[in-house]
Protein backbone atom coordinates (compact mmCIF):
# COMPACT_ATOMS: atom_id res chain seq x y z
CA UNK A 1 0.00 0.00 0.00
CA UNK A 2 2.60 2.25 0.91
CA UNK A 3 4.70 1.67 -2.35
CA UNK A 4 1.40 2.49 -4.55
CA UNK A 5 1.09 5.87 -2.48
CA UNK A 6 4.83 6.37 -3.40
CA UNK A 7 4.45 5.58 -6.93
CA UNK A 8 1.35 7.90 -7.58
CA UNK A 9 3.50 10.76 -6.17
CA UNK A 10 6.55 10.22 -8.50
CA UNK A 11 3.79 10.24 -11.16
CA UNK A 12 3.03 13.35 -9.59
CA UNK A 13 6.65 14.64 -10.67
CA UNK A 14 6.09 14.33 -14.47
CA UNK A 15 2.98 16.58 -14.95
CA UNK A 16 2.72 18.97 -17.47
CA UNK A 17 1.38 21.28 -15.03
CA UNK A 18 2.58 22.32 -12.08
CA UNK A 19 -0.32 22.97 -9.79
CA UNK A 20 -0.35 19.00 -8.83
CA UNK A 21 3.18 18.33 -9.09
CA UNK A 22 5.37 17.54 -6.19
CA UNK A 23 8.27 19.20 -5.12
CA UNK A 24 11.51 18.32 -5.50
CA UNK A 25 11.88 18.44 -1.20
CA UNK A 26 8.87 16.03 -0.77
CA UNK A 27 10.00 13.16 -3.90
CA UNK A 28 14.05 13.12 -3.11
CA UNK A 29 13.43 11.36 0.64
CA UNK A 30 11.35 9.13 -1.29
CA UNK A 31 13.64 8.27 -4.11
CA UNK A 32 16.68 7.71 -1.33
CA UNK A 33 15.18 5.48 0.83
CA UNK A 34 13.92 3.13 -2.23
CA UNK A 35 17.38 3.30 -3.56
CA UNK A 36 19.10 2.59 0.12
CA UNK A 37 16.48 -0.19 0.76
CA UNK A 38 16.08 -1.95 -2.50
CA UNK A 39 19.17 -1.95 -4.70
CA UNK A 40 22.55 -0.28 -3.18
CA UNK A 41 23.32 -3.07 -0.43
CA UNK A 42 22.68 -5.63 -2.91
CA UNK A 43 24.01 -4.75 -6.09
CA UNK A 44 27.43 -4.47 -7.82
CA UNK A 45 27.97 -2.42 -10.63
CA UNK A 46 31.50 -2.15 -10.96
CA UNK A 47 31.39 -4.97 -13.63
CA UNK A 48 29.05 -3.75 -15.77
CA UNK A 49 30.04 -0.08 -15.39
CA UNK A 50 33.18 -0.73 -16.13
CA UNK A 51 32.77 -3.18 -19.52
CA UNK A 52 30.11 0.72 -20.34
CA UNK A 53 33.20 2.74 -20.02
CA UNK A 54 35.15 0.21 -22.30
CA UNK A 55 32.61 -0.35 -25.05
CA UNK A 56 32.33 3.76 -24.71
CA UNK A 57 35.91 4.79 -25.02
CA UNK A 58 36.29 1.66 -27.98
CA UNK A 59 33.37 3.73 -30.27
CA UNK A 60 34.89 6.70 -29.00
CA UNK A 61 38.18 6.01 -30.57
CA UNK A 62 36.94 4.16 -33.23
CA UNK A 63 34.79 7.03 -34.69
CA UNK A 64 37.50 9.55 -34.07
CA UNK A 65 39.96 6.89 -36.48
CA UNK A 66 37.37 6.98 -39.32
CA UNK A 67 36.78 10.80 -39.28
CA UNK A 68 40.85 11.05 -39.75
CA UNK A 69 40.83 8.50 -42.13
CA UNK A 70 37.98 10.34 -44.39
CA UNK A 71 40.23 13.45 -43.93
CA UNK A 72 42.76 12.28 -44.89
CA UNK A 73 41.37 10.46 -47.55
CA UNK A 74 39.71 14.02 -48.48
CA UNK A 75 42.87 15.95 -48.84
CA UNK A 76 44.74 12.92 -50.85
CA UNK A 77 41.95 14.02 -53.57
CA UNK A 78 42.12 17.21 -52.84
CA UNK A 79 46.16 17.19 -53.85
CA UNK A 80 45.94 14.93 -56.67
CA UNK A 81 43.17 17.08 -58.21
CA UNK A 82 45.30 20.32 -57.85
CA UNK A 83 48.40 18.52 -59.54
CA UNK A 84 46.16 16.93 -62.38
CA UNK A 85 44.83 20.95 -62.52
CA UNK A 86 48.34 22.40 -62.75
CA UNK A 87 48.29 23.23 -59.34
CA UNK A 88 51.81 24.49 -57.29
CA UNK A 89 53.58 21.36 -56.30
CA UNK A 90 55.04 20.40 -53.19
């Protein structure tokens, strides 16, 4: 009973208007003690946090190698078509 009371007040939060909607002072208590009671003595995140940050930094750095690769690739035209022009050499 106590969690459906709960719920209907974080649905509370997400109105469009704000007559109805709680404030931030009366939800955050509410969201805490959920989180202290239900998930942070029992779960460990470190693992799957961790593999995120990995799988993050990987597309990270493999985005940043294509967009040097397609420059790169643009300025190779870019000099060949200004020699085949008659362009100043290097």
């Amino acid at each position: 009973r106590g969690r459906e009371r709960e719920r209907r007040r974080e649905r509370k939060c997400v109105l469009l208007f704000s007559a109805p909607r709680s404030t931030h002072e009366q939800i955050a208590p509410l969201l805490w003690s959920r989180i202290a009671e239900d998930k942070a003595k029992t779960v460990d995140i470190h693992k799957s946090v961790s593999e995120q940050i990995k799988r993050n930094f990987a597309k990270k750095m493999w985005k940043k190698a294509f967009t040097m690769h397609n420059a790169v690739s643009r300025m190779q035209k870019l000099i060949s078509a200004s020699s085949l022009e008659g362009g100043p050499a290097e």
